[in-house]
Every structure is written in structure tokens, then in C-alpha cells.
C-alpha atoms as a PDB file:
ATOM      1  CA  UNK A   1      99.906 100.035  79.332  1.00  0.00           C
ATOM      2  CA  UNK A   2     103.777 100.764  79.850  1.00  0.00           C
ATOM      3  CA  UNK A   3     105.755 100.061  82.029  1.00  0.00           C
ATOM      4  CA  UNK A   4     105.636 103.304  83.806  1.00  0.00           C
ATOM      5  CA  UNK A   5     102.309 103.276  84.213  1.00  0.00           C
ATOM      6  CA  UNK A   6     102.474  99.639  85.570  1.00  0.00           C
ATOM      7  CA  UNK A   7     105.025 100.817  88.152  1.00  0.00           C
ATOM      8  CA  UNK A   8     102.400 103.823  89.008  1.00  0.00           C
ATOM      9  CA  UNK A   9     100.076 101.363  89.995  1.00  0.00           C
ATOM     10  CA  UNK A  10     102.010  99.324  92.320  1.00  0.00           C
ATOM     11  CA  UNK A  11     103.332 102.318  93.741  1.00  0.00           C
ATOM     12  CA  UNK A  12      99.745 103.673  94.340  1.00  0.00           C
ATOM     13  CA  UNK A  13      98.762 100.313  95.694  1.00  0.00           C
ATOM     14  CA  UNK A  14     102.025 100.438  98.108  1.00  0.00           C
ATOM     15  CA  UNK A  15     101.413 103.698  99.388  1.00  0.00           C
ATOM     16  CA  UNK A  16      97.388 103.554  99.926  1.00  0.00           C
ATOM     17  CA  UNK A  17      98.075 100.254 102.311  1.00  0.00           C
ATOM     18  CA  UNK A  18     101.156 101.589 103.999  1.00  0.00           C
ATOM     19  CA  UNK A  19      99.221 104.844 104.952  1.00  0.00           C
ATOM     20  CA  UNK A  20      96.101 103.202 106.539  1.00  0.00           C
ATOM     21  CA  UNK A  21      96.110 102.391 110.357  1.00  0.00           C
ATOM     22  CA  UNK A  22      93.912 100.093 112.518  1.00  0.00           C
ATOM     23  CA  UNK A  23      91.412  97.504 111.133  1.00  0.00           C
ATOM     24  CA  UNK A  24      91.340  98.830 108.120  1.00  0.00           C
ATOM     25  CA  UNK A  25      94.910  97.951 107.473  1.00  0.00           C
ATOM     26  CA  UNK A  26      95.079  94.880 108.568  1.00  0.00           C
ATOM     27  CA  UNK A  27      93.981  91.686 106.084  1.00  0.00           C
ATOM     28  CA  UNK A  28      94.390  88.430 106.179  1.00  0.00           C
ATOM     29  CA  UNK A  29      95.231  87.556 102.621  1.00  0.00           C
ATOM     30  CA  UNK A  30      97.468  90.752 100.854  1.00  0.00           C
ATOM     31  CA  UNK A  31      97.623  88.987  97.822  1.00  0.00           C
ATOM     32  CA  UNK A  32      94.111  88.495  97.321  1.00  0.00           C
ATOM     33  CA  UNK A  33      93.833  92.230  98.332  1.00  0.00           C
ATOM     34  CA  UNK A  34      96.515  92.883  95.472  1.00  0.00           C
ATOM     35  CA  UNK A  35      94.707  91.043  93.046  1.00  0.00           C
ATOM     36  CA  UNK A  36      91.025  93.307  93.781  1.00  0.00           C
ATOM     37  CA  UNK A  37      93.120  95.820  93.349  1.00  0.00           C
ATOM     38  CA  UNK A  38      94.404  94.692  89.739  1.00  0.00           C
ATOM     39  CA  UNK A  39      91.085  93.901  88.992  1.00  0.00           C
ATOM     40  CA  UNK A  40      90.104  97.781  90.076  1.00  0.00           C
ATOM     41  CA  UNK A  41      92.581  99.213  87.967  1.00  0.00           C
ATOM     42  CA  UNK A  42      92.037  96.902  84.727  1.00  0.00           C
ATOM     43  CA  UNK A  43      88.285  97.850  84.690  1.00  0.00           C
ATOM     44  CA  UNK A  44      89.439 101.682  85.479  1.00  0.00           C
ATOM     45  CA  UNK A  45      91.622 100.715  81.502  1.00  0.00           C
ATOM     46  CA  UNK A  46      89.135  99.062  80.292  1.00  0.00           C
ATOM     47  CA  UNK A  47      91.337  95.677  79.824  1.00  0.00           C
ATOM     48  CA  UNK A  48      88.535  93.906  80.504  1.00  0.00           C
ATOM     49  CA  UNK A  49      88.331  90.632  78.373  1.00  0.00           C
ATOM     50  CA  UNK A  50      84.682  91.925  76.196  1.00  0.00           C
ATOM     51  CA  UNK A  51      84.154  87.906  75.158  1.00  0.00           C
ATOM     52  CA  UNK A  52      86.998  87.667  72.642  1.00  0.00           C
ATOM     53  CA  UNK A  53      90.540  86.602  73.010  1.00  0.00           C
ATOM     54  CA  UNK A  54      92.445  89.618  71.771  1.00  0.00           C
ATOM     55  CA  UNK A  55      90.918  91.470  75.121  1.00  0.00           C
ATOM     56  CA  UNK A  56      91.496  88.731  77.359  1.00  0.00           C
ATOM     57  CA  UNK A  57      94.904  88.371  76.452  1.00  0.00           C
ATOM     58  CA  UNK A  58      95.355  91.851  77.027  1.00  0.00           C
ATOM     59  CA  UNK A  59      94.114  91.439  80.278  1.00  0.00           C
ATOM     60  CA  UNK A  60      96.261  88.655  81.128  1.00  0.00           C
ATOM     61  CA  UNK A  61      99.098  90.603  79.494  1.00  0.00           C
ATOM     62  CA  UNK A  62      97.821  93.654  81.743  1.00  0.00           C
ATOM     63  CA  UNK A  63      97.835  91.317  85.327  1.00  0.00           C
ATOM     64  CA  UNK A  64     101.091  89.690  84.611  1.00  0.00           C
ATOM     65  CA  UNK A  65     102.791  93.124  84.482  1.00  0.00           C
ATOM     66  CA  UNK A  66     100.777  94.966  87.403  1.00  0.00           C
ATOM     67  CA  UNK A  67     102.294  91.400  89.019  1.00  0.00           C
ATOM     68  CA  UNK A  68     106.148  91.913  87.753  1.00  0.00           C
ATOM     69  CA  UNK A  69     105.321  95.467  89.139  1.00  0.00           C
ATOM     70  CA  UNK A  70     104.363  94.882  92.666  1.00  0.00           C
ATOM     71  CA  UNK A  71     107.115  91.979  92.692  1.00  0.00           C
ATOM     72  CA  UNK A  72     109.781  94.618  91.794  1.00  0.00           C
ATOM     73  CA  UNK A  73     108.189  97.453  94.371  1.00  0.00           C
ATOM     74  CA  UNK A  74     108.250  94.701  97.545  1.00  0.00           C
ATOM     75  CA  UNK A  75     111.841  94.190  96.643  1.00  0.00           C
ATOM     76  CA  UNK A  76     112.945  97.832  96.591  1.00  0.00           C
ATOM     77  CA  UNK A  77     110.752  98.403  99.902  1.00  0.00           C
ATOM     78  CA  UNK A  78     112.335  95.240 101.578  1.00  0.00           C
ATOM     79  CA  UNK A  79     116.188  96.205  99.954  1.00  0.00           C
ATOM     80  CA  UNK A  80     115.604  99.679 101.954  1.00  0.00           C
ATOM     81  CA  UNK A  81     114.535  97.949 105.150  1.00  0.00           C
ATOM     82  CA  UNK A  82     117.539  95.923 105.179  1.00  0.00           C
END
């Protein structure tokens, strides 16, 4: 995937948390909520590792990026806060 579409992802992830109220929005562990969520979105691709390595080094590949995304998304949201 590119990079744009990495960045759609953490945006999407960003804005379906920050628009949820009550229970629902509160967890006790966000990064294991971000990581589900990576999960979600590399089965939606397909990046699933399928038993060889080429495919599960996508899928790493795939993870590290949605990471570097949601890294560079908190930052923005936290440099407008501030």
C-alpha cells in the first residue's frame, strides 16, 4: 500500500474513536485497540501472511507503516492541541 493510503487508515482509525461517546469510547488499552484495527484493515488488503514469507513480510511491511502512520497522526493531533 502507499503511503497515502496508510495515512487514510490512521486517519479513519482517528476519526471513528474520536467520534464515539460513552462506554463505547472508552478502553483500557488504545494500542491494543490500534493494533485490531491493523489487523482489520490488513485482512480487508489481503496482507495476510498465506504460509510463505514473501506475504508475511508484506504484512510486517504493511503494520510497520499503518504504525509510522498513526505515530505521525497523534503528533499532528497533539501539535494542534498545543
Amino acid at each position: 500500500m502507499s503511503e497515502p493510503q496508510i495515512d487514510a487508515v490512521a486517519k479513519r482509525f482517528y476519526r471513528h474513536w474520536t467520534t464515539q461517546a460513552g462506554q463505547k469510547a472508552v478502553k483500557r488499552n488504545w494500542e491494543r485497540v490500534w493494533d485490531n484495527w491493523v489487523d482489520n484493515e490488513i485482512d480487508k488488503y489481503g496482507l495476510k501472511p498465506a504460509g510463505n514469507t514473501k506475504a508475511t513480510a508484506d504484512a510486517r511491511k504493511a503494520e510497520e507503516d499503518w504504525r509510522a502512520a498513526r505515530d505521525r497522526i497523534l503528533a499532528e493531533e497533539e501539535a494542534e492541541r498545543c
